[in-house]
Protein backbone atom coordinates (compact mmCIF):
# COMPACT_ATOMS: atom_id res chain seq x y z
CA UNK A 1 -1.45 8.52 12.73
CA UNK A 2 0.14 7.91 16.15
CA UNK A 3 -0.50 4.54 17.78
CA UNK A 4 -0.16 3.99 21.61
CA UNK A 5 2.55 1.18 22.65
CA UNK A 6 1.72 -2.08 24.24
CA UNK A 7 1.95 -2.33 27.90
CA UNK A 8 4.68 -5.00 27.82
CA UNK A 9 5.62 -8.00 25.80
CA UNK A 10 6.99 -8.77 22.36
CA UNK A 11 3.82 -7.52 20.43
CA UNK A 12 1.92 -4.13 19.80
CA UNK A 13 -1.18 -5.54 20.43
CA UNK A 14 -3.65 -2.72 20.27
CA UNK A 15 -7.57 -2.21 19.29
CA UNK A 16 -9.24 0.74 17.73
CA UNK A 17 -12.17 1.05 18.79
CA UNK A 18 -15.62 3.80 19.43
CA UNK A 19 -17.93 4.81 21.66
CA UNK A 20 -21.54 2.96 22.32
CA UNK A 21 -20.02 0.20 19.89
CA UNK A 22 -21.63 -3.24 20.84
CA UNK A 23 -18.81 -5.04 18.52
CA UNK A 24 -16.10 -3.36 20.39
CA UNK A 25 -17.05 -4.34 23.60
CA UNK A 26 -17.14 -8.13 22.34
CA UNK A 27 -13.48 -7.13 20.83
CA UNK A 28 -12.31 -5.79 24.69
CA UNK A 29 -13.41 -9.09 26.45
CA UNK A 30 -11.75 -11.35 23.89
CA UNK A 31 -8.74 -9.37 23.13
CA UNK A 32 -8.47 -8.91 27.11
CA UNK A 33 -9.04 -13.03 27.83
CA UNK A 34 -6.75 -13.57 24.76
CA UNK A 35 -3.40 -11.26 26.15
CA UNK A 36 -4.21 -12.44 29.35
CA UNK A 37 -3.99 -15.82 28.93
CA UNK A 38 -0.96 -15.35 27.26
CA UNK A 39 0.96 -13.12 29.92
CA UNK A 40 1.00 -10.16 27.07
CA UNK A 41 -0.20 -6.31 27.15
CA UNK A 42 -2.17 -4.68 24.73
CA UNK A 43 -3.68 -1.01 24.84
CA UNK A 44 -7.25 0.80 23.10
CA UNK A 45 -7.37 3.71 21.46
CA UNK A 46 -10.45 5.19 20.18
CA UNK A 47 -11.17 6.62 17.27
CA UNK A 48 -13.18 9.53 18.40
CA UNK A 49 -9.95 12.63 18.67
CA UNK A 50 -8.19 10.84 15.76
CA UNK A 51 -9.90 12.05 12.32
CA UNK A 52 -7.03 9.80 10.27
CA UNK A 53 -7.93 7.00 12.18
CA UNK A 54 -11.44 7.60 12.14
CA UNK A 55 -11.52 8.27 8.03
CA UNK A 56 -9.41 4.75 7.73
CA UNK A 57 -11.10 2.75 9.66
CA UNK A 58 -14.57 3.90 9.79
CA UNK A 59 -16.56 0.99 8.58
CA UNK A 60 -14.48 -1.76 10.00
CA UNK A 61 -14.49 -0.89 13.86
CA UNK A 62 -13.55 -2.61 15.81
CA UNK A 63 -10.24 -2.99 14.61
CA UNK A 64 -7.19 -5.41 15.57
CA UNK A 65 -3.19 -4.25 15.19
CA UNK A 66 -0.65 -6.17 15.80
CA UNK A 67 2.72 -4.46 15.41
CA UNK A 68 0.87 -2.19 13.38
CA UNK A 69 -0.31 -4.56 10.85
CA UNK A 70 -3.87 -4.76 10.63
CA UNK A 71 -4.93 -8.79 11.54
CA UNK A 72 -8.95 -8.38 12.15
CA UNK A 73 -12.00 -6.48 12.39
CA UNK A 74 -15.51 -6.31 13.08
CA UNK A 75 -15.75 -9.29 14.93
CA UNK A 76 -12.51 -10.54 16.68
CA UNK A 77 -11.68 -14.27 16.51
CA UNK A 78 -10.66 -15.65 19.24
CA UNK A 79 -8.56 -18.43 17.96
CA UNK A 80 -7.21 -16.33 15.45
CA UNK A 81 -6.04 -14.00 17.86
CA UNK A 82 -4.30 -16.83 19.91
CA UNK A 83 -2.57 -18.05 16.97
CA UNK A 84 -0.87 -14.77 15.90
CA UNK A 85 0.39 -14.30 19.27
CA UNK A 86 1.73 -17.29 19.67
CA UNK A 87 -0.65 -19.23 21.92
């Protein structure tokens, strides 16, 4: 399973995320207000032409990485995702 890097900054912030998923749009805006706020980068990668990612993390999309480490799912909280960046 290959991962995409972070645009900049001192995490790997990155969501997995599919198609036509209501969840991962909700996931998008906060992880986008969240790095944003917080001067950092962070990249998507869907799920659709990755089968290991896909078989992993089917029923959780969408799904938050940070340096790799899975830190949320389904629905991403906001002041969660603040706190484990630092913020």
């Amino acid at each position: 399973m290959e991962l995409l890097p972070a645009e900049s900054g001192p995490y790997d912030v990155v969501l997995l995320t599919q198609p036509e998923c209501h969840l991962c749009q909700a996931a998008r805006d906060v992880v986008e207000r969240v790095t944003a706020s917080l001067g950092l980068g962070w990249t998507e990668q869907s799920v659709v032409h990755e089968p290991a990612l896909r078989a992993r993390f089917a029923e959780e999309l969408p799904v938050l990485l940070i340096n790799g480490v899975q830190r949320d799912f389904w629905a991403i909280d906001e002041a969660r995702l603040r706190m484990l960046l630092g913020g």
